[in-house]
C-alpha atoms as a PDB file:
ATOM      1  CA  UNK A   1       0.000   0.000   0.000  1.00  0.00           C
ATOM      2  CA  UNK A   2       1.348   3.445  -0.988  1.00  0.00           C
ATOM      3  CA  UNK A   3       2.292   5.407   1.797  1.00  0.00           C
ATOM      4  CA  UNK A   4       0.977   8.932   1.875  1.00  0.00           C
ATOM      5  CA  UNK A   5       1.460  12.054   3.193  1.00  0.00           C
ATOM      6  CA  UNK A   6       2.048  12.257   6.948  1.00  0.00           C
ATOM      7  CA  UNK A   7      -0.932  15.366   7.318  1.00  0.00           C
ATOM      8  CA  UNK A   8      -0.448  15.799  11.427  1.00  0.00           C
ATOM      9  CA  UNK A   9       3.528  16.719  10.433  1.00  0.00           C
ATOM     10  CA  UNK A  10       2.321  19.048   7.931  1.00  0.00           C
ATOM     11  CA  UNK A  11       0.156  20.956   9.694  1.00  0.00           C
ATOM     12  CA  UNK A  12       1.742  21.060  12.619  1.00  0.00           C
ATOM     13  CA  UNK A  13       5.128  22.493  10.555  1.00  0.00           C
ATOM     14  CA  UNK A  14       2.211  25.361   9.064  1.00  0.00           C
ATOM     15  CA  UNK A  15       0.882  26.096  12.497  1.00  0.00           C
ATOM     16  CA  UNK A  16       4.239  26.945  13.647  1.00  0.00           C
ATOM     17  CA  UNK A  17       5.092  28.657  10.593  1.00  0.00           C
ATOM     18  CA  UNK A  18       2.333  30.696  10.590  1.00  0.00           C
ATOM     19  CA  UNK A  19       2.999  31.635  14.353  1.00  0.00           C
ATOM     20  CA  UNK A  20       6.610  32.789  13.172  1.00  0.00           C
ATOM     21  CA  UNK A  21       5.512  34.362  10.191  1.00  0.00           C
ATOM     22  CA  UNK A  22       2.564  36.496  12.078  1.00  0.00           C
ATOM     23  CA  UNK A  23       5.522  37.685  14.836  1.00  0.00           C
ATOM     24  CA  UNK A  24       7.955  38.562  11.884  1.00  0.00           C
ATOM     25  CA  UNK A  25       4.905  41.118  10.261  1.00  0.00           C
ATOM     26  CA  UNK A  26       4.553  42.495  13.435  1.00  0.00           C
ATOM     27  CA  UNK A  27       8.242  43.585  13.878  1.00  0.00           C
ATOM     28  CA  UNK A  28       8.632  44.537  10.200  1.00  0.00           C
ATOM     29  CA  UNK A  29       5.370  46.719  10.840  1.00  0.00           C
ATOM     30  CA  UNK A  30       8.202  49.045  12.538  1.00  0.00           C
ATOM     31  CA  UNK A  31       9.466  52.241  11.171  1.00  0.00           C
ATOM     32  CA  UNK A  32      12.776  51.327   9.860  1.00  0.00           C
ATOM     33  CA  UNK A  33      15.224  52.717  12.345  1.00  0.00           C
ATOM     34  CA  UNK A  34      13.520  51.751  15.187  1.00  0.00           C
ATOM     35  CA  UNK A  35      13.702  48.374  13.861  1.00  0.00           C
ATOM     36  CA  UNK A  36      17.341  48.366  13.460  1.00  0.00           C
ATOM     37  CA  UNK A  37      18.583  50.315  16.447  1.00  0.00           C
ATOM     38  CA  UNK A  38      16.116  48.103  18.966  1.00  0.00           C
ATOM     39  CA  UNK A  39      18.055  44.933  20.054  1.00  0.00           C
ATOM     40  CA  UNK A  40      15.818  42.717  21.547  1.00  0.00           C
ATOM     41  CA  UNK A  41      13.423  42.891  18.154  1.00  0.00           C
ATOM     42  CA  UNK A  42      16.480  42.170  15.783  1.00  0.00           C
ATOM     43  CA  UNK A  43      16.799  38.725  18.507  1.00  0.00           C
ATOM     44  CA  UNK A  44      13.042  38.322  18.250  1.00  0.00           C
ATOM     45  CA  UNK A  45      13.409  38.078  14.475  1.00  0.00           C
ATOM     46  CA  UNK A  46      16.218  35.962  14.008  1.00  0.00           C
ATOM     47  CA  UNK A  47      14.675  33.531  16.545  1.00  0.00           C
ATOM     48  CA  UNK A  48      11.281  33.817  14.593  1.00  0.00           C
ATOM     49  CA  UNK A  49      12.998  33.920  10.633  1.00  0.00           C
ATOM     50  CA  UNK A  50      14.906  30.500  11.800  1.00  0.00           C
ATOM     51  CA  UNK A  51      11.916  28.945  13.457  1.00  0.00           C
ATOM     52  CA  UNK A  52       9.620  30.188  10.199  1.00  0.00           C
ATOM     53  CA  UNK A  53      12.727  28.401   7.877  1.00  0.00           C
ATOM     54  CA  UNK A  54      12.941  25.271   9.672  1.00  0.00           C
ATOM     55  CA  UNK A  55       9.124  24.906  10.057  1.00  0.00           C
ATOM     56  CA  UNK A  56       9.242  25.180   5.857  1.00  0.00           C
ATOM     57  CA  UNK A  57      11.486  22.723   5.680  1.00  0.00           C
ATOM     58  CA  UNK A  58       9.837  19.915   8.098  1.00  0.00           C
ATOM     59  CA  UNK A  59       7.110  19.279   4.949  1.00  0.00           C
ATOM     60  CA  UNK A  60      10.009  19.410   2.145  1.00  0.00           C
ATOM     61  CA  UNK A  61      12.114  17.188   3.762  1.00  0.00           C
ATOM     62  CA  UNK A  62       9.176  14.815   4.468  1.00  0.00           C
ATOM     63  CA  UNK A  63       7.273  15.462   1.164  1.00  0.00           C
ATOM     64  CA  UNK A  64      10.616  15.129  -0.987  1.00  0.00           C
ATOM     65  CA  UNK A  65      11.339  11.699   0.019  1.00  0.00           C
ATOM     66  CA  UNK A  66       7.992  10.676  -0.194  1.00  0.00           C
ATOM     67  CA  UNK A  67       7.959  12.045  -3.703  1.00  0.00           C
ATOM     68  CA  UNK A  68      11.747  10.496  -4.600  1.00  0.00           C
ATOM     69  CA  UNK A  69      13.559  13.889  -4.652  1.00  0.00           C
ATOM     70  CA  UNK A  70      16.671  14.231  -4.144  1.00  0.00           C
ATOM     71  CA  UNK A  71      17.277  17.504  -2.050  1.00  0.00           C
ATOM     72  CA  UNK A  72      19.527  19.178  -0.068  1.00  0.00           C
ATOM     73  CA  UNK A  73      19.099  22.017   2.396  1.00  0.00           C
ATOM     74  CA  UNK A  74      19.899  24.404   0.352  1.00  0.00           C
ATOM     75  CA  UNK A  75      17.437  23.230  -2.848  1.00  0.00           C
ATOM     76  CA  UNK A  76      14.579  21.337  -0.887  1.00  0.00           C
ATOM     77  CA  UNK A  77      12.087  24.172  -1.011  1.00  0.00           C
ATOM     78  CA  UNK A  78      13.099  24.864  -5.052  1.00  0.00           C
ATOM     79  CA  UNK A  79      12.656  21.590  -5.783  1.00  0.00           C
ATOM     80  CA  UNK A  80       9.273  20.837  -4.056  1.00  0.00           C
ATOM     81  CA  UNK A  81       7.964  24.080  -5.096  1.00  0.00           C
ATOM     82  CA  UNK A  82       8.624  23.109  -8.877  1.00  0.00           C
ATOM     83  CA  UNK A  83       7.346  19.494  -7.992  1.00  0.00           C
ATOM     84  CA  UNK A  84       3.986  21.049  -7.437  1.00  0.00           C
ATOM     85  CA  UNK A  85       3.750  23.304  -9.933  1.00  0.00           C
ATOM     86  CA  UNK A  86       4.161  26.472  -7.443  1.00  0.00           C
ATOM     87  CA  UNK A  87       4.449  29.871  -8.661  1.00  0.00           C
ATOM     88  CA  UNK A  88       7.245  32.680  -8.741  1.00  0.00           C
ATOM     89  CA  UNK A  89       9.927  29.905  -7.417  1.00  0.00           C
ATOM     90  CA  UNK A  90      12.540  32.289  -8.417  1.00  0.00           C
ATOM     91  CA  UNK A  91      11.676  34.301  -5.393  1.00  0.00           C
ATOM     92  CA  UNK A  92      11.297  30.940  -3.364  1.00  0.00           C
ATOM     93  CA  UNK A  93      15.138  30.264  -4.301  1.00  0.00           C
ATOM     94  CA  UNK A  94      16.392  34.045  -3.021  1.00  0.00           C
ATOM     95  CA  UNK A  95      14.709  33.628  -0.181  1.00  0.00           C
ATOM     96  CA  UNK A  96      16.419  30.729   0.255  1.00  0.00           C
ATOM     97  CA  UNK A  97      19.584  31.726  -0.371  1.00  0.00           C
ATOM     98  CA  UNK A  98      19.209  34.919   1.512  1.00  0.00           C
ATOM     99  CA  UNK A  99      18.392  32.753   4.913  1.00  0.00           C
ATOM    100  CA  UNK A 100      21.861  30.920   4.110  1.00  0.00           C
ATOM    101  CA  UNK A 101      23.875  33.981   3.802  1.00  0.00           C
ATOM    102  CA  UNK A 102      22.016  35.167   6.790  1.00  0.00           C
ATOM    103  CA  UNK A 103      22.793  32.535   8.774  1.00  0.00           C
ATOM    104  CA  UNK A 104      26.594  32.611   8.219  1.00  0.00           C
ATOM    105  CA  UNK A 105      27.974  34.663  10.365  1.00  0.00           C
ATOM    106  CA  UNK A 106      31.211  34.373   7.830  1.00  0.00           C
ATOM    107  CA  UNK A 107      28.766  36.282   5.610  1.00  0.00           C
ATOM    108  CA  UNK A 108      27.148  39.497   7.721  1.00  0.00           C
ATOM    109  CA  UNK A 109      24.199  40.750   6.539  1.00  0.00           C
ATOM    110  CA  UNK A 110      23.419  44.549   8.212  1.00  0.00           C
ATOM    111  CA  UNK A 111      19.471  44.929   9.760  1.00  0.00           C
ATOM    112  CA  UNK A 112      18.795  47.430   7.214  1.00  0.00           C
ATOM    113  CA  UNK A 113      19.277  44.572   4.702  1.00  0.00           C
ATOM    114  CA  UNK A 114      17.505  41.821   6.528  1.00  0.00           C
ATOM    115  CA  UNK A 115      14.104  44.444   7.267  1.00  0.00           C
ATOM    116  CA  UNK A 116      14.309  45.669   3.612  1.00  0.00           C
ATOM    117  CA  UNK A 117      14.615  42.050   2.210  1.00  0.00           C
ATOM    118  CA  UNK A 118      11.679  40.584   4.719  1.00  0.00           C
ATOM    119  CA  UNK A 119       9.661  43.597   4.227  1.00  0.00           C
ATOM    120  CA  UNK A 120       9.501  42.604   0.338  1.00  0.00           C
ATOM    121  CA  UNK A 121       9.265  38.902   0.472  1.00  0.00           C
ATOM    122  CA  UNK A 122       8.569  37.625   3.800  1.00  0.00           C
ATOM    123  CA  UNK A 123       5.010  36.630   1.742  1.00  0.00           C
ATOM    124  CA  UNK A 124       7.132  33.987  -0.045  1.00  0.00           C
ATOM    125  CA  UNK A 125       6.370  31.752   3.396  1.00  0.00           C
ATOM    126  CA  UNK A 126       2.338  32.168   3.104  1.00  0.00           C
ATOM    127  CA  UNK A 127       2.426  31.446  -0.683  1.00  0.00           C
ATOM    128  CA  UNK A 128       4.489  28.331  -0.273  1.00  0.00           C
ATOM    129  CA  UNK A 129       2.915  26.934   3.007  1.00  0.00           C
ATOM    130  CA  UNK A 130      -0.494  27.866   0.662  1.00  0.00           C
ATOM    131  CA  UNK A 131       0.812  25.785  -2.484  1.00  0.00           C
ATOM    132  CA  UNK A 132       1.946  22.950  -0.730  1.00  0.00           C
ATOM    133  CA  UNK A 133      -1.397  22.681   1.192  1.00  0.00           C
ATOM    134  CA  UNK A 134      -3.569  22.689  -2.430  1.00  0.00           C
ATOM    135  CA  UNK A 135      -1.548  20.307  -3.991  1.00  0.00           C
ATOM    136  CA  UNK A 136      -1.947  17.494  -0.776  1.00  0.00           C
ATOM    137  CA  UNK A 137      -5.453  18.559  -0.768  1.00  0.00           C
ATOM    138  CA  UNK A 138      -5.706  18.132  -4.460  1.00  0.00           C
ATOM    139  CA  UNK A 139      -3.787  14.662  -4.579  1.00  0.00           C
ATOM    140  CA  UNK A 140      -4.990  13.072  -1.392  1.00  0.00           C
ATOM    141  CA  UNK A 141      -8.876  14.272  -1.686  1.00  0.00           C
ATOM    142  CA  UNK A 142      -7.998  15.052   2.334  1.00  0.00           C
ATOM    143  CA  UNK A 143      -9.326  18.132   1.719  1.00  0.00           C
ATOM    144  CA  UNK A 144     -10.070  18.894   5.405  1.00  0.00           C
ATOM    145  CA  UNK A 145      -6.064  17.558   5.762  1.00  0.00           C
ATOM    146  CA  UNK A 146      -7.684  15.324   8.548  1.00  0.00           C
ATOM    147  CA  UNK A 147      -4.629  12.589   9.922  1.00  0.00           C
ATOM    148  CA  UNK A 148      -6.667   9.470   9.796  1.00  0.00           C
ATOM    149  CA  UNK A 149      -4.195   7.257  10.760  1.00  0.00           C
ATOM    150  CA  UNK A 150      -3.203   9.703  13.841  1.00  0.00           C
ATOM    151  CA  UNK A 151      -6.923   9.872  14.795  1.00  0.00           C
ATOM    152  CA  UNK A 152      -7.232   5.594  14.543  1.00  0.00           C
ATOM    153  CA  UNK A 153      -3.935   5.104  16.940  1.00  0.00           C
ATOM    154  CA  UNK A 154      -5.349   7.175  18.994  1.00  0.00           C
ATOM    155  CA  UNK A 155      -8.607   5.781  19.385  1.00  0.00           C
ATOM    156  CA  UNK A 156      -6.839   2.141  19.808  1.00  0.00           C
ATOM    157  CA  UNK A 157      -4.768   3.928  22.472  1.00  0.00           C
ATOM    158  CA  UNK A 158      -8.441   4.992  24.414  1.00  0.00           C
ATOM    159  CA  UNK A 159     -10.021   1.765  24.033  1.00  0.00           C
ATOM    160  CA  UNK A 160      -6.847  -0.207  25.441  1.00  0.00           C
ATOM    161  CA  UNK A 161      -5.903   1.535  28.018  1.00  0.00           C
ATOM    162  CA  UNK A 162      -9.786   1.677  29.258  1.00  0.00           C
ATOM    163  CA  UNK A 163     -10.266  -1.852  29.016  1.00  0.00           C
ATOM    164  CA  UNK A 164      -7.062  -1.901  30.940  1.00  0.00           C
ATOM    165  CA  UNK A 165      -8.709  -0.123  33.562  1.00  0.00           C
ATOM    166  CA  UNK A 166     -11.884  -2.273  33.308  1.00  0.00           C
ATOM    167  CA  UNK A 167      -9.400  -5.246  34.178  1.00  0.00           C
ATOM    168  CA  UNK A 168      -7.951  -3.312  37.742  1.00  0.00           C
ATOM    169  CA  UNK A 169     -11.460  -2.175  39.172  1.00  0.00           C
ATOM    170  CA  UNK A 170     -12.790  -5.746  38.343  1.00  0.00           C
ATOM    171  CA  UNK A 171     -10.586  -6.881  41.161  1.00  0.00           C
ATOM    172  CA  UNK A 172     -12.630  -5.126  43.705  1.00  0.00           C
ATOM    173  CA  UNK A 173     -12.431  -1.598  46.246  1.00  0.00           C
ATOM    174  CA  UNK A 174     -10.695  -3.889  49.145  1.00  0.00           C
ATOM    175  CA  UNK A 175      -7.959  -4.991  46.824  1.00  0.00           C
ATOM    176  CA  UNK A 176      -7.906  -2.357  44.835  1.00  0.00           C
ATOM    177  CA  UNK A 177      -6.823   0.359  48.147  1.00  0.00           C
ATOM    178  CA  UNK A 178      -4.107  -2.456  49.779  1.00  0.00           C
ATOM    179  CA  UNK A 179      -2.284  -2.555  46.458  1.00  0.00           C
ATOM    180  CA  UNK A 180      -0.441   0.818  45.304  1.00  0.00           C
ATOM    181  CA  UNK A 181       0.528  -0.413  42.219  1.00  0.00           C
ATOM    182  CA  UNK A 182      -2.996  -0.835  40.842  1.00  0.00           C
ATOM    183  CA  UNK A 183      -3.332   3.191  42.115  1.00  0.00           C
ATOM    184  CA  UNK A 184      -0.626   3.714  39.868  1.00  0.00           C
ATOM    185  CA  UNK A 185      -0.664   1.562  36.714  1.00  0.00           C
ATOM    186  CA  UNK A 186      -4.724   2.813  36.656  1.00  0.00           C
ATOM    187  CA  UNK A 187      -4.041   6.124  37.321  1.00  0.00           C
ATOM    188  CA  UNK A 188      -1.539   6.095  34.429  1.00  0.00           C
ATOM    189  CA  UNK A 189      -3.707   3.911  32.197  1.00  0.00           C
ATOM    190  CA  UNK A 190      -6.596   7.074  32.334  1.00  0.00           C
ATOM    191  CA  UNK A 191      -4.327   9.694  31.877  1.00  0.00           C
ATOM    192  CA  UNK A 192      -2.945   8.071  28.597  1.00  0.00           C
ATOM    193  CA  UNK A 193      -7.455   7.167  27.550  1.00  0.00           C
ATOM    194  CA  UNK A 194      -7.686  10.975  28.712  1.00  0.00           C
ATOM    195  CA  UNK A 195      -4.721  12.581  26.731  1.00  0.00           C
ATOM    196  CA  UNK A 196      -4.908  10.199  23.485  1.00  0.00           C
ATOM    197  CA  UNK A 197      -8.626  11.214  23.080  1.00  0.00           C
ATOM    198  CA  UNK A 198      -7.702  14.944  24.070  1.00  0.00           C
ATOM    199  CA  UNK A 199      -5.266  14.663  20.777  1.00  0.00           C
ATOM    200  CA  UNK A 200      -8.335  13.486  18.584  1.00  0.00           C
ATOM    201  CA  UNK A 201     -10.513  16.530  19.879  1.00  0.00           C
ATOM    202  CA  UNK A 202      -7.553  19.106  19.434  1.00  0.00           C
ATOM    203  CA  UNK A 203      -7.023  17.756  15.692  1.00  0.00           C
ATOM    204  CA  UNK A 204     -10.028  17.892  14.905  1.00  0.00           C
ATOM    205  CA  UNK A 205     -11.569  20.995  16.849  1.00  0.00           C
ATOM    206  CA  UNK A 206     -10.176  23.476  13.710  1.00  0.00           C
ATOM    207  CA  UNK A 207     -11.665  21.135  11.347  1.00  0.00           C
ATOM    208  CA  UNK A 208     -15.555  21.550  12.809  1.00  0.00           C
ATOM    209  CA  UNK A 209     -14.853  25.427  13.258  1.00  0.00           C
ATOM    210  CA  UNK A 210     -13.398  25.770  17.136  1.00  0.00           C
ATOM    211  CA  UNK A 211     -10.923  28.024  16.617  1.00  0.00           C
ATOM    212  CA  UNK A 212      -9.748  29.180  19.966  1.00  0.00           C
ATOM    213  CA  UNK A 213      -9.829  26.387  23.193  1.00  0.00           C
ATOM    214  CA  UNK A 214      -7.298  25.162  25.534  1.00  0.00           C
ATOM    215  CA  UNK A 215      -8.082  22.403  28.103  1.00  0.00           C
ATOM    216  CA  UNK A 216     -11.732  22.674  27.840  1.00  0.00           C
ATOM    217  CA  UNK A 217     -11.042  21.363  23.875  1.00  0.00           C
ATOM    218  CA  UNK A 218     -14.112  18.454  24.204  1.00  0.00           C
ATOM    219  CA  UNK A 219     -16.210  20.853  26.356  1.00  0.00           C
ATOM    220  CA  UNK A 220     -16.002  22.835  22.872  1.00  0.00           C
ATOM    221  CA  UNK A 221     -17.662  20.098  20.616  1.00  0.00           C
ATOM    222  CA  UNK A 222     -20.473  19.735  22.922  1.00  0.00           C
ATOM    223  CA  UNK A 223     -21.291  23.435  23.003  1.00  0.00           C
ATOM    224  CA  UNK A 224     -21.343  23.305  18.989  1.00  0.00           C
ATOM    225  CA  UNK A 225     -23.201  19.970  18.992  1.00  0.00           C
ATOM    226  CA  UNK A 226     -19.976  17.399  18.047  1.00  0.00           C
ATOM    227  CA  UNK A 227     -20.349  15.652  21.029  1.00  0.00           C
ATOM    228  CA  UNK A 228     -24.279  14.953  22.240  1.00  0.00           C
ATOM    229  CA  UNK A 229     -25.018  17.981  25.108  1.00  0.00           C
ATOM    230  CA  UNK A 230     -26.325  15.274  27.797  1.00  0.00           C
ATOM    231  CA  UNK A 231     -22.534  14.344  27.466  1.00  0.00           C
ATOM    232  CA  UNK A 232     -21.763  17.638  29.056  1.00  0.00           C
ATOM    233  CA  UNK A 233     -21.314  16.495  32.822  1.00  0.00           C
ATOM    234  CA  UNK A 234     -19.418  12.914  31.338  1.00  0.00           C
ATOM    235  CA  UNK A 235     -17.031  15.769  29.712  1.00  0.00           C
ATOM    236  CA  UNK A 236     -16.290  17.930  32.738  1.00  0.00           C
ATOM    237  CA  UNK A 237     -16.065  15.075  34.794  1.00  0.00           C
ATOM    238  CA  UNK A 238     -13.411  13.816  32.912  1.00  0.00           C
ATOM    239  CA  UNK A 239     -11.545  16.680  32.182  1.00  0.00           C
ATOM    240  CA  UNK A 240     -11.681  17.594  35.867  1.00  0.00           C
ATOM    241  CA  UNK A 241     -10.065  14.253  36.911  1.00  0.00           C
ATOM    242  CA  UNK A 242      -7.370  14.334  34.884  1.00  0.00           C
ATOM    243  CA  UNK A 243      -6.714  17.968  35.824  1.00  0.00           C
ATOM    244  CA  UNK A 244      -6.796  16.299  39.395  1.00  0.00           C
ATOM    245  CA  UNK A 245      -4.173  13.470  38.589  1.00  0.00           C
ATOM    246  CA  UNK A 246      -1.565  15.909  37.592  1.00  0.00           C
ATOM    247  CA  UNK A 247      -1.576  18.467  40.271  1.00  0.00           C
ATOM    248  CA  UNK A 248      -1.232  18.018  43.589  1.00  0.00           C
ATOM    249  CA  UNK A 249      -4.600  17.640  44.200  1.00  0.00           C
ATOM    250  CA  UNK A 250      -4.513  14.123  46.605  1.00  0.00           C
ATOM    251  CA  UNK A 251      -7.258  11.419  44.928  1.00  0.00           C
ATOM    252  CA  UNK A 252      -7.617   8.701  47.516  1.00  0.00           C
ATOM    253  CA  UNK A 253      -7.909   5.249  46.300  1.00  0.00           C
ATOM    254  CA  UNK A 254     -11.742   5.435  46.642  1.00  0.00           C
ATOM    255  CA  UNK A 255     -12.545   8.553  45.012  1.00  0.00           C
ATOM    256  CA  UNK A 256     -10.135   7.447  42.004  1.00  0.00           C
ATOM    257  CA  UNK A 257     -11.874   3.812  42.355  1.00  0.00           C
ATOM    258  CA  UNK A 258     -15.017   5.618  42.557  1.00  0.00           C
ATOM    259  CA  UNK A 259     -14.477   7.958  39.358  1.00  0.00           C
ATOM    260  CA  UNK A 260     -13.299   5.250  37.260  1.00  0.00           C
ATOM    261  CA  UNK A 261     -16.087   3.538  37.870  1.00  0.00           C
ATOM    262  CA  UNK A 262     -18.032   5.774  36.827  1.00  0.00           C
ATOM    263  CA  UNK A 263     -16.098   7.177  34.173  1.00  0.00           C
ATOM    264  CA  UNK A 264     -14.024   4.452  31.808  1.00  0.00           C
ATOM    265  CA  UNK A 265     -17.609   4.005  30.365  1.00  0.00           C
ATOM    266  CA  UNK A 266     -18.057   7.418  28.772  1.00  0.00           C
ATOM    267  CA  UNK A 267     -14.977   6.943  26.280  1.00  0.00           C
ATOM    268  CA  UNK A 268     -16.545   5.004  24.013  1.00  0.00           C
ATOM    269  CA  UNK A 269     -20.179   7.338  23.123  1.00  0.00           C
ATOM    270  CA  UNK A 270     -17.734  10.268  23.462  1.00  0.00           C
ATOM    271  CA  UNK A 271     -15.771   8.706  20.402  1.00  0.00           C
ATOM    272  CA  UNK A 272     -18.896   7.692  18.921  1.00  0.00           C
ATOM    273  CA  UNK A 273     -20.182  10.651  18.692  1.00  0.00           C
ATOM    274  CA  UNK A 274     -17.056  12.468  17.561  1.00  0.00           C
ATOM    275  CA  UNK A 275     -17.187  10.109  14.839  1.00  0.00           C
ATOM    276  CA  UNK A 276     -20.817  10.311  13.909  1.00  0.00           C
ATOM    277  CA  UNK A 277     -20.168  13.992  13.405  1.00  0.00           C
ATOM    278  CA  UNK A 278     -16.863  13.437  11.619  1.00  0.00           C
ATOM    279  CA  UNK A 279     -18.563  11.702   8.926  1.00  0.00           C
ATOM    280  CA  UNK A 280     -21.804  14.318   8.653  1.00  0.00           C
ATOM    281  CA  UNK A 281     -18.709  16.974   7.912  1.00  0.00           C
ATOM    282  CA  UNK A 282     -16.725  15.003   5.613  1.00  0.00           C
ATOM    283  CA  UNK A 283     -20.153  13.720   3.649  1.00  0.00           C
ATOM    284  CA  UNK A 284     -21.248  17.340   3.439  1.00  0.00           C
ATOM    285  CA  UNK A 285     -17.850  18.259   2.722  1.00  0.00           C
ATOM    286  CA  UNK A 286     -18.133  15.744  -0.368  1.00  0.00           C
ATOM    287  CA  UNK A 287     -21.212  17.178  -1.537  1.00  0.00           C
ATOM    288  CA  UNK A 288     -20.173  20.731  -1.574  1.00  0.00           C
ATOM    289  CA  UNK A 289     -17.349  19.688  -3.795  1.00  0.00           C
ATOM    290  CA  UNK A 290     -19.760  17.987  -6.172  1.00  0.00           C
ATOM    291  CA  UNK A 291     -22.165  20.893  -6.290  1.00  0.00           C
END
């Protein structure tokens, strides 16, 4: 089976390059001399132009030996971007070769140079992130870029570790308490159910519109309907226990025991539903590129 491309690498490189790439407009938004006489912005913006480089390169690197190219550091974004038909690759290539002479510190380049050259093609970055995007969406039909593979390891991951824990509170409350190593190896075998199907919500969050969320990421999809809204409490409940397990909140051995029991059940409808909706996007998805 062909391999394809590996979609949670390539957006995460984007994310971060589009983090970078936001920071570096903000500093070039700077009247010239205050940009070159201020320090701590000229650090800002090496750290940010290096970070922005490297988080180009994570896709080409990937992408060119999935494609058989042979590339160097130097050529890897050239070579891609003429790969998939990208425009205005002659700026792509001084770009490149700009970072390398930047980077040399054999080969100084003043701040009035490195603002004047980022103020004109710092855009290079959006219009190659943008290209490479189109053609995986165009080649893969992914065009929501959704990791399948990710989001089915880390479902197996959920229902493993749960029946795991269905296996240590089968052996009773008594037990359970006079044995710390059952506190432990269940305590670990949530966090890893919690965090694995934390990883499926935060991929796919973006993808059904939640833009903005932070540990309250599956609280999200049951405000906008992903996940059913009598789930609401199951949610909380769960979030709030694993918030528990890794502070220094103290969880006795019954009120784990106790929350477990009454928890490991909810993974499984919480996936469900995820899922249900998952494939209600990706069908109407289908149909709006038909129509």
């Amino acid at each position: 089976m062909k391999k394809g491309p590996n979609i949670s690498l390539i957006v995460e490189s984007f994310q971060n390059l589009e983090k970078a790439y936001i920071d570096l407009k903000k500093n070039l938004s700077l009247p010239k001399e205050e940009f070159v006489s201020n320090k701590l912005v000229l650090d800002k913006v090496r750290i940010d132009f290096n970070l922005a480089f490297e988080s180009s390169m994570r896709p080409c690197r990937h992408l060119s030996t999935l494609y058989g190219l042979k590339t160097t550091s130097k050529d890897c974004l050239l070579k891609l971007a003429e790969y998939i038909g990208m425009e205005d690759i002659k700026t792509l290539q001084r770009f490149t070769d700009f970072y390398f002479k930047y980077r040399d510190l054999k080969d100084s380049v003043s701040a009035e140079e490195l603002y004047e050259f980022l103020k004109e093609n710092l855009v290079v970055f959006k219009k190659y992130a943008q290209a490479v995007v189109e053609h995986i969406k165009k080649t893969t039909g992914n065009y929501l870029l959704i990791d399948f593979d990710m989001l089915n390891e880390k479902a197996k991951h959920v229902k493993e570790s749960v029946k795991k824990i269905d296996f240590v509170l089968s052996q009773g409350i008594e037990e359970f308490k006079t044995k710390p190593m059952y506190y432990d190896r269940v305590k670990y075998f949530y966090q890893v159910a919690y965090d694995s199907l934390f990883d499926i919500c935060k991929h796919l969050a973006p993808k059904f519109g939640v833009k903005k969320f932070g540990d309250d990421c599956l609280s999200k999809l049951v405000e906008i309907g992903v996940i059913r809204q009598d789930r609401y409490m199951d949610v909380f409940k769960m979030t709030q226990l694993k918030n528990k397990l890794i502070s220094t909140w103290e969880v006795s051995p019954e009120e784990l025991y106790a929350s477990l029991s009454e928890l490991k059940d909810k993974f499984e409808p919480v996936m469900k539903d995820i899922s249900v909706s998952l494939k209600r996007l990706l069908e109407d998805k289908a149909k709006g590129a038909v129509g």
